[in-house]
C-alpha atoms as a PDB file:
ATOM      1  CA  UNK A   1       0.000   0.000   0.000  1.00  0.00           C
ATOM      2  CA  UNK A   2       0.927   3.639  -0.610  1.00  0.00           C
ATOM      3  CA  UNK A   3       1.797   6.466   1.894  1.00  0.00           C
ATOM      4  CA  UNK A   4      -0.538   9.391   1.567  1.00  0.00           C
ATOM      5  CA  UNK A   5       0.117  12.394   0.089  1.00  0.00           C
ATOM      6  CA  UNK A   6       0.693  15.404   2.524  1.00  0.00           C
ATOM      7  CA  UNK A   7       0.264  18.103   0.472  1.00  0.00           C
ATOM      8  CA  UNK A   8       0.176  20.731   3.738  1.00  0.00           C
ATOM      9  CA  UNK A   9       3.493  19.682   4.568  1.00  0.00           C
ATOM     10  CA  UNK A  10       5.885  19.199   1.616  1.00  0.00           C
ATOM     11  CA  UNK A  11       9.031  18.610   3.736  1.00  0.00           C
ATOM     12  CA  UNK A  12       7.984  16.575   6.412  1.00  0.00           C
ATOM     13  CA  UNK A  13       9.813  13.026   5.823  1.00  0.00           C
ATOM     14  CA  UNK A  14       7.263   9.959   5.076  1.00  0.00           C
ATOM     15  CA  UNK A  15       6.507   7.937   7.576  1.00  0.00           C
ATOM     16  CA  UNK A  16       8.643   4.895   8.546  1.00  0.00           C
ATOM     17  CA  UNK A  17       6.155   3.272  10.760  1.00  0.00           C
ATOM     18  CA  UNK A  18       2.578   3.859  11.210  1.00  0.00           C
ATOM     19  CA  UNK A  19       0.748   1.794  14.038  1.00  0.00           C
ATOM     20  CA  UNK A  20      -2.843   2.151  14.408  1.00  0.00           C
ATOM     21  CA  UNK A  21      -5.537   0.998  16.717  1.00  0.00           C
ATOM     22  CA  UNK A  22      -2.761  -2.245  17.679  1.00  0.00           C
ATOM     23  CA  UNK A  23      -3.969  -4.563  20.368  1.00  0.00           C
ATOM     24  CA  UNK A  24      -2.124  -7.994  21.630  1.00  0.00           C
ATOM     25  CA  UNK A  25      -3.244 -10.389  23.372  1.00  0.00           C
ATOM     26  CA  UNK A  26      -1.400 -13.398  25.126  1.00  0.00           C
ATOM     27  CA  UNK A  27      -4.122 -16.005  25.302  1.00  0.00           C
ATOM     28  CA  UNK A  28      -6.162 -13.935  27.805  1.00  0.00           C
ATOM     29  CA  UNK A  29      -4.090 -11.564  28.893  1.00  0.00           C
ATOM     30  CA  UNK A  30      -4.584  -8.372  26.660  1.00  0.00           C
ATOM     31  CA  UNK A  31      -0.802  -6.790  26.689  1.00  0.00           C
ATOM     32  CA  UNK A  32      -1.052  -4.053  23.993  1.00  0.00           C
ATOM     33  CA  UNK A  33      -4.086  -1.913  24.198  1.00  0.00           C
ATOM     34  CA  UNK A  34      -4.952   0.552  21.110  1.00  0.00           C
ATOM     35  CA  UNK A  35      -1.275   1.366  20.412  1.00  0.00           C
ATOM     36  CA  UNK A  36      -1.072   4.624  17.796  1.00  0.00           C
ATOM     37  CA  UNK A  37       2.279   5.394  16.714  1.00  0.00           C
ATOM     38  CA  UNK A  38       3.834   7.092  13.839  1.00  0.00           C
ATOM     39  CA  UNK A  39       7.611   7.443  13.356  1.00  0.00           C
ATOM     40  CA  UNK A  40       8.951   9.062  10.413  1.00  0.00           C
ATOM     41  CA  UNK A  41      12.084   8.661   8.560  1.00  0.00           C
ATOM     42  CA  UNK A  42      15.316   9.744  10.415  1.00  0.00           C
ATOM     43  CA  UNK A  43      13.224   9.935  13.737  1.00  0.00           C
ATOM     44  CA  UNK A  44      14.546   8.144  17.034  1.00  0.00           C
ATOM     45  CA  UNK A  45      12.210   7.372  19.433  1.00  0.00           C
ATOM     46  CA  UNK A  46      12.932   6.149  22.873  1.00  0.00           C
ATOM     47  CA  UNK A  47      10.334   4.049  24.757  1.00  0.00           C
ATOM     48  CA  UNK A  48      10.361   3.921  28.097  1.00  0.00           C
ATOM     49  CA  UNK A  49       7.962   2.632  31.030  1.00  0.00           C
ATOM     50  CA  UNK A  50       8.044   0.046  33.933  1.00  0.00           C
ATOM     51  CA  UNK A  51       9.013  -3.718  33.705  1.00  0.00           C
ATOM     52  CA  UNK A  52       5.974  -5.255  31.897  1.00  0.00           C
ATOM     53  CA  UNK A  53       4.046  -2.202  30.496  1.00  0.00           C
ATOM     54  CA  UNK A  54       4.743  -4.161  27.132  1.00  0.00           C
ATOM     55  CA  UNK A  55       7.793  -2.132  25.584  1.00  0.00           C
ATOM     56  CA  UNK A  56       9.555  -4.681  24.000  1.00  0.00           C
ATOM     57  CA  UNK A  57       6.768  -6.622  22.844  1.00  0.00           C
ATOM     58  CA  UNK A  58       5.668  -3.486  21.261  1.00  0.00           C
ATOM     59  CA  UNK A  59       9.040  -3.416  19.115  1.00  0.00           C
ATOM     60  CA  UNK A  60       9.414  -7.191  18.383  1.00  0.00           C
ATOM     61  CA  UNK A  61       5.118  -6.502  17.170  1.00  0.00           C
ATOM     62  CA  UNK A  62       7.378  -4.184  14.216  1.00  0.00           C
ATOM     63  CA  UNK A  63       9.103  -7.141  13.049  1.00  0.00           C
ATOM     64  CA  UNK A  64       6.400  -9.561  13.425  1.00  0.00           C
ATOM     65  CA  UNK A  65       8.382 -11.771  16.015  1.00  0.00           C
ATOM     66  CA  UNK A  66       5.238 -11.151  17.961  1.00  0.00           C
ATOM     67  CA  UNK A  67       1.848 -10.925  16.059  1.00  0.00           C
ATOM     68  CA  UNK A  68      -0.930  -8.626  16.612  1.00  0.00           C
ATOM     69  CA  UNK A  69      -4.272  -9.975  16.919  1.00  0.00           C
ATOM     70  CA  UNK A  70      -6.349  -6.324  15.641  1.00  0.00           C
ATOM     71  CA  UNK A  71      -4.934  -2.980  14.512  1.00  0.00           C
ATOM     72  CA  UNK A  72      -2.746  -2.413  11.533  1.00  0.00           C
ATOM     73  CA  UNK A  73       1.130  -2.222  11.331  1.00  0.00           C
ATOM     74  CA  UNK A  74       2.515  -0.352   8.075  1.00  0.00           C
ATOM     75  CA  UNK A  75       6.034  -0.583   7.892  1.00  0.00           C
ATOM     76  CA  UNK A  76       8.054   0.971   4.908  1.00  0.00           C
ATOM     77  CA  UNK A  77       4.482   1.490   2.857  1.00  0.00           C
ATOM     78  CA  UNK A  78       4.038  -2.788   3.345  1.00  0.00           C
ATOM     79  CA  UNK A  79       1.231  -3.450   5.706  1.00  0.00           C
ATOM     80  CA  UNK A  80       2.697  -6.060   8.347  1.00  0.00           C
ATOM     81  CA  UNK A  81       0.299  -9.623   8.084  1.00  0.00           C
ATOM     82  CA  UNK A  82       0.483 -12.871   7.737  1.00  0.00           C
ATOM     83  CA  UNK A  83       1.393 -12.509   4.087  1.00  0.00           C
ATOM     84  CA  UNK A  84       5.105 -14.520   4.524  1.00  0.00           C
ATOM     85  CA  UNK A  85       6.455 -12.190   1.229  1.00  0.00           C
ATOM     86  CA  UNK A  86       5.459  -9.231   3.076  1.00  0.00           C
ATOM     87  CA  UNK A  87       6.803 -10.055   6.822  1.00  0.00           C
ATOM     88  CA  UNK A  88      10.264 -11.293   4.653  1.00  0.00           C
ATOM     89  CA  UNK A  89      10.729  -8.094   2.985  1.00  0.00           C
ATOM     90  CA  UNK A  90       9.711  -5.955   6.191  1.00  0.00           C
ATOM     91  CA  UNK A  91      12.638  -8.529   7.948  1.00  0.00           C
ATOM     92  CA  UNK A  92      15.077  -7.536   5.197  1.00  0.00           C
ATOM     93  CA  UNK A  93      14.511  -3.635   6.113  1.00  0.00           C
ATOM     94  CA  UNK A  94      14.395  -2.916   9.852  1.00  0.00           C
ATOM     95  CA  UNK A  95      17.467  -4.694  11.776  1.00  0.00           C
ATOM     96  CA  UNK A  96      16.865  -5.338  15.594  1.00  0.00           C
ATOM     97  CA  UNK A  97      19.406  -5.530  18.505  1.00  0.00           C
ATOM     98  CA  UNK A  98      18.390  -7.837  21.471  1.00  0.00           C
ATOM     99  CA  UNK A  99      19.085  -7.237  25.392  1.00  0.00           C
ATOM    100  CA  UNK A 100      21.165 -10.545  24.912  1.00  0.00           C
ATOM    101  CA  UNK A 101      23.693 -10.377  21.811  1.00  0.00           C
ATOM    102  CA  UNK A 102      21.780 -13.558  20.041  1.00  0.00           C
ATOM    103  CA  UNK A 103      25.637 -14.182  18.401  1.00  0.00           C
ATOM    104  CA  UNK A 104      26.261 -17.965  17.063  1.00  0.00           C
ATOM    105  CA  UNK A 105      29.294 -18.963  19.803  1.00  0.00           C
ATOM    106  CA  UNK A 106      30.530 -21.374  17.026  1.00  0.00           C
ATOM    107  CA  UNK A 107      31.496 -18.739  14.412  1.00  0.00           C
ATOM    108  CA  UNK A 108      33.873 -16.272  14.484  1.00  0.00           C
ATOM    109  CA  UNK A 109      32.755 -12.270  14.857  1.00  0.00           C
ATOM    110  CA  UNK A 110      32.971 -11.988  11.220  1.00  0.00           C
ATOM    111  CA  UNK A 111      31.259 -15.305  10.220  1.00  0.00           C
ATOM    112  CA  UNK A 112      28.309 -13.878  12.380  1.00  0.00           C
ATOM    113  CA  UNK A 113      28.475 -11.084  10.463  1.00  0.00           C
ATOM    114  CA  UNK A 114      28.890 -12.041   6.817  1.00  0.00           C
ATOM    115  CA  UNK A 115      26.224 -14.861   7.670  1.00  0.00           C
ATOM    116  CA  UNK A 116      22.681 -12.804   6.604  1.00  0.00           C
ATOM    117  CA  UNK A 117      24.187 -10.877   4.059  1.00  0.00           C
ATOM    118  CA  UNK A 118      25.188 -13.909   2.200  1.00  0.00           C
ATOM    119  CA  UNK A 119      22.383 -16.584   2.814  1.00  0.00           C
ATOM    120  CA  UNK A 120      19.464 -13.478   2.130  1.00  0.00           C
ATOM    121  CA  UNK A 121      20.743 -10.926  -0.096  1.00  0.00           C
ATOM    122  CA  UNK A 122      22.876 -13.577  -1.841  1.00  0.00           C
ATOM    123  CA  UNK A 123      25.650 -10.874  -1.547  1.00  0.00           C
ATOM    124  CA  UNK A 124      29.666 -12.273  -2.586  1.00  0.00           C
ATOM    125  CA  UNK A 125      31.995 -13.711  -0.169  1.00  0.00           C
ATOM    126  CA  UNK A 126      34.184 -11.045  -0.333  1.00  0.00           C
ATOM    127  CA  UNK A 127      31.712  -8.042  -0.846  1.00  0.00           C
ATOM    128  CA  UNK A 128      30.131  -9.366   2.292  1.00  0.00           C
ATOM    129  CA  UNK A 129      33.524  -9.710   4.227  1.00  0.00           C
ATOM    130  CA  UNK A 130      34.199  -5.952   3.160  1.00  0.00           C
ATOM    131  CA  UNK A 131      30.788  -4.985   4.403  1.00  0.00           C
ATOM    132  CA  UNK A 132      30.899  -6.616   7.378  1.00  0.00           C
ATOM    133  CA  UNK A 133      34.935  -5.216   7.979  1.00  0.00           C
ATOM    134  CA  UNK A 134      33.223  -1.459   7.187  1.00  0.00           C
ATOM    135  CA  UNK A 135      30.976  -1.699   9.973  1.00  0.00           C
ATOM    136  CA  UNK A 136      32.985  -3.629  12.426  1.00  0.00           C
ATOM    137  CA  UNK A 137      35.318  -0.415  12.132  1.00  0.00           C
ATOM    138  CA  UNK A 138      31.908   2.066  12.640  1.00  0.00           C
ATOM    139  CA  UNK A 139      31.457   0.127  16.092  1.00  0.00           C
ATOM    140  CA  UNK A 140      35.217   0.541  16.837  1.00  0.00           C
ATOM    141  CA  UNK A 141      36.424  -3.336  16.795  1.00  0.00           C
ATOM    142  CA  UNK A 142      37.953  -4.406  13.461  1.00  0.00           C
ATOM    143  CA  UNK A 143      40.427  -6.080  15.702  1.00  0.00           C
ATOM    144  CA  UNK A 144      38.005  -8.993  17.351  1.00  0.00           C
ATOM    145  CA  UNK A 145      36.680  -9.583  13.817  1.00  0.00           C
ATOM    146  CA  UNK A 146      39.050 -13.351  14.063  1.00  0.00           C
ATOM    147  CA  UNK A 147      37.679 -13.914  17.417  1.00  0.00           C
ATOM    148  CA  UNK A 148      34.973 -15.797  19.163  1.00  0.00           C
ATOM    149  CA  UNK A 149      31.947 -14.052  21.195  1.00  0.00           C
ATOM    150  CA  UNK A 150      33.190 -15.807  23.813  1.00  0.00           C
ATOM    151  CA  UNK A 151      36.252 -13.892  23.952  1.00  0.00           C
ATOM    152  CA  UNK A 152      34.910 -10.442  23.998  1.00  0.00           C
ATOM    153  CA  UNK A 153      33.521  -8.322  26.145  1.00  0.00           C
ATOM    154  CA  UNK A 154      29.506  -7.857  26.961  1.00  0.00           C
ATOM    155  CA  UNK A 155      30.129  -4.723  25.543  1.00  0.00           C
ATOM    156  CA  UNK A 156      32.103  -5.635  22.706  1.00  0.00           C
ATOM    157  CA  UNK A 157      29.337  -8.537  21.609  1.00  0.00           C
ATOM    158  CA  UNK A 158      26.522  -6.034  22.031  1.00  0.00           C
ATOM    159  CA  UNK A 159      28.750  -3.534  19.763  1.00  0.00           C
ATOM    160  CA  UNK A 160      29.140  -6.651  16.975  1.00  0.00           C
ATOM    161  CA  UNK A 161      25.530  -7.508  17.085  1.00  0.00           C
ATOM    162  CA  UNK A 162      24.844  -3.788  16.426  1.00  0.00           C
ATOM    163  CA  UNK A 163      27.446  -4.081  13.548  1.00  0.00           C
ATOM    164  CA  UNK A 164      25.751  -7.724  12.296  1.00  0.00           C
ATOM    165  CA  UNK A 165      22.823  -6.120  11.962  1.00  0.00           C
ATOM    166  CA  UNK A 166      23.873  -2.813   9.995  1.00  0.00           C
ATOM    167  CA  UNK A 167      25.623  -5.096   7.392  1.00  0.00           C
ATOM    168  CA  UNK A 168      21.924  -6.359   6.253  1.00  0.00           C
ATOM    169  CA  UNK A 169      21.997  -2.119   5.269  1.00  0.00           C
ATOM    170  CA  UNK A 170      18.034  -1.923   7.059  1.00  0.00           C
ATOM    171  CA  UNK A 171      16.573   1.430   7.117  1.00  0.00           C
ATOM    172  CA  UNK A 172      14.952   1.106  10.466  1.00  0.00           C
ATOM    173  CA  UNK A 173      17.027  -0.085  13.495  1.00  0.00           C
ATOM    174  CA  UNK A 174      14.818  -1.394  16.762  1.00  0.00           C
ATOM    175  CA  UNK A 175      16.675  -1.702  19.989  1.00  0.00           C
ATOM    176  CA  UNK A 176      15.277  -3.808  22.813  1.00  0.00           C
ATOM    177  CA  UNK A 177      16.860  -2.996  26.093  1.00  0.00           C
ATOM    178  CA  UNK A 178      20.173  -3.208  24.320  1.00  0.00           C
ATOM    179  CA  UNK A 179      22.450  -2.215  27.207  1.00  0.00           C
ATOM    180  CA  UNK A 180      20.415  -4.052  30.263  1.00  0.00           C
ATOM    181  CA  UNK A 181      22.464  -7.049  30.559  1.00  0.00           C
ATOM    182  CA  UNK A 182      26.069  -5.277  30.744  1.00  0.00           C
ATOM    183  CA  UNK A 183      28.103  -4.244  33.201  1.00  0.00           C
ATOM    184  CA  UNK A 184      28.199  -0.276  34.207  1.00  0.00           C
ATOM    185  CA  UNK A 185      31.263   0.342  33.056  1.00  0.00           C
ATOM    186  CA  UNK A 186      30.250  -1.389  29.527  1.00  0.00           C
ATOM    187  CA  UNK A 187      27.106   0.721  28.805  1.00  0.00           C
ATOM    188  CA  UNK A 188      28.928   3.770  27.237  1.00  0.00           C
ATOM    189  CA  UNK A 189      30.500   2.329  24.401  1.00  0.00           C
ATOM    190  CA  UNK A 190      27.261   0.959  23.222  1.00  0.00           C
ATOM    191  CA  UNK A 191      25.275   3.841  24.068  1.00  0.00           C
ATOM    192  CA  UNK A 192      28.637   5.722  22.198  1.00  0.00           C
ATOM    193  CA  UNK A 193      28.171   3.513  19.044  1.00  0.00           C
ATOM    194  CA  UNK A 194      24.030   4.137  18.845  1.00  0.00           C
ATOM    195  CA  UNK A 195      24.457   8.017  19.389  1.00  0.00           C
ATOM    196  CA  UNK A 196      26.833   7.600  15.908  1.00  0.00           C
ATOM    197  CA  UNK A 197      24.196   6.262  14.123  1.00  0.00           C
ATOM    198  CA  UNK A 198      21.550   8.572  15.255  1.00  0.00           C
ATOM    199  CA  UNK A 199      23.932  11.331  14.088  1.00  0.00           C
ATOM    200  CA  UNK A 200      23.930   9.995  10.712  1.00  0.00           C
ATOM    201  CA  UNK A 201      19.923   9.673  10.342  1.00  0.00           C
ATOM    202  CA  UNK A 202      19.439   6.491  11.195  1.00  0.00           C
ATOM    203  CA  UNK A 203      15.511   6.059  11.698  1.00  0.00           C
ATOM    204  CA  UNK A 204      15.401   4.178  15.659  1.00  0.00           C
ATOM    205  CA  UNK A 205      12.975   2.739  17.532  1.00  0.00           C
ATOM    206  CA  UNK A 206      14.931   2.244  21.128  1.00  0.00           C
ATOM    207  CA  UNK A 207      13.593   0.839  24.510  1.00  0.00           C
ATOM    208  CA  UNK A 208      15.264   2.100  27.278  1.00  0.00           C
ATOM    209  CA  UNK A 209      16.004   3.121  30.791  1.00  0.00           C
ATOM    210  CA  UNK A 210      19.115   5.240  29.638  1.00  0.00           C
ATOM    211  CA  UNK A 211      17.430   8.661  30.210  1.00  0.00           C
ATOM    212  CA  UNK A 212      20.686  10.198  29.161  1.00  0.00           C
ATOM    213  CA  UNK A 213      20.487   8.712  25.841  1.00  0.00           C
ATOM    214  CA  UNK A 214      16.699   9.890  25.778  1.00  0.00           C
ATOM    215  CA  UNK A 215      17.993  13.172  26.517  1.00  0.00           C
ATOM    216  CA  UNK A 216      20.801  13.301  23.718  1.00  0.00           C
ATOM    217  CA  UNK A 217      19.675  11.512  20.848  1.00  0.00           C
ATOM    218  CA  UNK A 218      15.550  11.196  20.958  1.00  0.00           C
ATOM    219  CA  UNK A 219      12.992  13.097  18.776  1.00  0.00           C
ATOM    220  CA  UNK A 220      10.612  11.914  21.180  1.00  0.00           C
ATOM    221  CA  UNK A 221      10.304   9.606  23.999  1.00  0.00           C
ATOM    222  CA  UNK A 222       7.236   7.273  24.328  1.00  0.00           C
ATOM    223  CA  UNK A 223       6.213   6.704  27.883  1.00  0.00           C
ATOM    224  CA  UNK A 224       4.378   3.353  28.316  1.00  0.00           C
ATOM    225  CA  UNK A 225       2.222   1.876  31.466  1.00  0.00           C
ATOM    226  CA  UNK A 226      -0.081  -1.542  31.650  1.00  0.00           C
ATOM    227  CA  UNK A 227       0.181  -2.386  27.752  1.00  0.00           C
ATOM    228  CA  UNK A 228      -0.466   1.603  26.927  1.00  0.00           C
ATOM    229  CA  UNK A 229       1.288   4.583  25.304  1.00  0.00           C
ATOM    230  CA  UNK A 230      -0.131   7.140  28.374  1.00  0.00           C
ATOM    231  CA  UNK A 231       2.063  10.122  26.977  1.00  0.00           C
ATOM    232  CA  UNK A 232       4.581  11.140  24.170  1.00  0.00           C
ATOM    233  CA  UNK A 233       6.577  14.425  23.769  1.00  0.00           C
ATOM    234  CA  UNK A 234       9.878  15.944  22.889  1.00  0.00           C
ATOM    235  CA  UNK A 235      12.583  15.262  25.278  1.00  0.00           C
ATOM    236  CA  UNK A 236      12.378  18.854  26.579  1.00  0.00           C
ATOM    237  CA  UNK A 237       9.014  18.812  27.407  1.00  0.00           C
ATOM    238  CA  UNK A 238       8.683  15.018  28.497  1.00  0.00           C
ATOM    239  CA  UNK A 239      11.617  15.716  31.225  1.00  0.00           C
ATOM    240  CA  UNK A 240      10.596  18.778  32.669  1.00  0.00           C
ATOM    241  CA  UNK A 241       6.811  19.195  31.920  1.00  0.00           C
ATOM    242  CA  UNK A 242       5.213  15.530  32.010  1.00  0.00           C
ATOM    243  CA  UNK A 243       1.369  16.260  31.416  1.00  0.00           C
ATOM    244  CA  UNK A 244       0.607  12.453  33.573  1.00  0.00           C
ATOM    245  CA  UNK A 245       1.030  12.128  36.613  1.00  0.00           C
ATOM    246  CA  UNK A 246       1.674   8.074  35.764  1.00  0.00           C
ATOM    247  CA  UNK A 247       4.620   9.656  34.277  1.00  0.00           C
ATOM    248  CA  UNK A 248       5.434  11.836  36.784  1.00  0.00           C
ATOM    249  CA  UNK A 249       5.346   9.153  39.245  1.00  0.00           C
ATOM    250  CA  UNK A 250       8.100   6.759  36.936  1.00  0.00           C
ATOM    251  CA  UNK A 251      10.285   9.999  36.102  1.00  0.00           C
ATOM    252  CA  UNK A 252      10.716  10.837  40.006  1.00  0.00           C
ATOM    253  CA  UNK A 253      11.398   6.713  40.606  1.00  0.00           C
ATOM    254  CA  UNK A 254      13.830   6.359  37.854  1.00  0.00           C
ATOM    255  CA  UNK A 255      15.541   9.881  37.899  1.00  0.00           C
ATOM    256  CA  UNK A 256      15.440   9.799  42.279  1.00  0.00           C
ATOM    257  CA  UNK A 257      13.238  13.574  42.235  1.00  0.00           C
END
């Protein structure tokens, strides 16, 4: 399907994802409720909320790793169904990093990266192994590309996945937690390596505690609570003006005012 013409606004960028009237259910348990989100092209959002307000299954909904049960998903112009040509070539355009890095132990860093690039988009050996060098050197470790996961850091396997996933080239990156499971001292260099992209116009979808990041890099930050979006808003205006008081409640828990 096509977007729609905006003739009132001529340079506004198309929309990257459009999410309307979404609901999920597991079995009885309803755990997205009316979910209405647009992001355009080049936009990062941040989504943030308490443990189990469903933030990442929001996100992993984008990629159909989790299917909706009502609403529609448009993604790229291509409505998101069960249509298996249509959830492949929504796959081959948005990349997603995981809370855990998800890297095959058995291969070395760039075997897990040359792997999609070469089995989907039926890319070279070589052009693949160039690729995958180019982006190892955007996240800052062309040096572990001989190595095992198991011989990096968290932070250094978080920063590959992020690379493994660029080398599919997707125009939309999701992030799901991505620096939850690392040590403190490990978070920067990840959070480091996603402000680069977002400098360079990456369109991101990112769910987070990182308020700092939220801060620096969103357009706007998504506040979620009990499977719904309660309030959205420039980072400005979100931090120091929250309209709901659900909001105002997590702020003053997570930022300790």
């Amino acid at each position: 399907m096509s977007a729609s013409p905006r003739p009132d606004a001529p340079d506004t960028p198309p929309d990257s994802i459009r999410i309307t009237g979404m609901n999920k259910w597991f079995g009885q348990f309803q755990v997205l409720h009316d979910i209405n989100l647009t992001v355009r092209e080049g936009e990062r959002i941040v989504v943030c909320g308490p443990s189990g307000s469903g933030k990442s299954t929001l996100i992993r909904c984008i990629n159909r790793l989790e299917h909706h049960q009502s609403g529609q998903i448009v993604v790229d112009d291509i409505e998101l169904n069960a249509n298996l040509k249509n959830i492949h070539k929504i796959r081959s355009e948005v990349g997603m990093v995981f809370q855990h890095f998800n890297l095959f132990p058995h291969l070395t860093i760039l075997e897990n990266c040359t792997l999609a690039p070469m089995w989907v988009r039926k890319m070279p050996r070589a052009e693949a192994r160039d690729l995958a060098m180019h982006f190892l050197e955007k996240v800052r470790i062309p040096e572990q590309a001989d190595k095992y996961p198991g011989q990096l850091s968290g932070g250094q396997q978080q920063r590959v996945a992020i690379a493994r996933s660029l080398c599919m080239r997707p125009k939309i990156m999701l992030f799901d937690e991505p620096t939850s499971a690392l040590d403190p001292e490990m978070i920067k260099e990840v959070l480091d390596t996603m402000i680069a992209l977002a400098q360079e116009g990456m369109t991101m979808i990112c769910v987070t505690h990182e308020m700092g990041f939220a801060r620096q890099v969103a357009n706007r930050v998504v506040f979620m609570d009990a499977g719904r979006i309660v309030e959205e808003n420039a980072p400005e205006a979100f931090f120091h003006n929250p309209q709901n008081e659900r909001t105002r409640t997590f702020l003053g828990q997570i930022l300790g005012h």
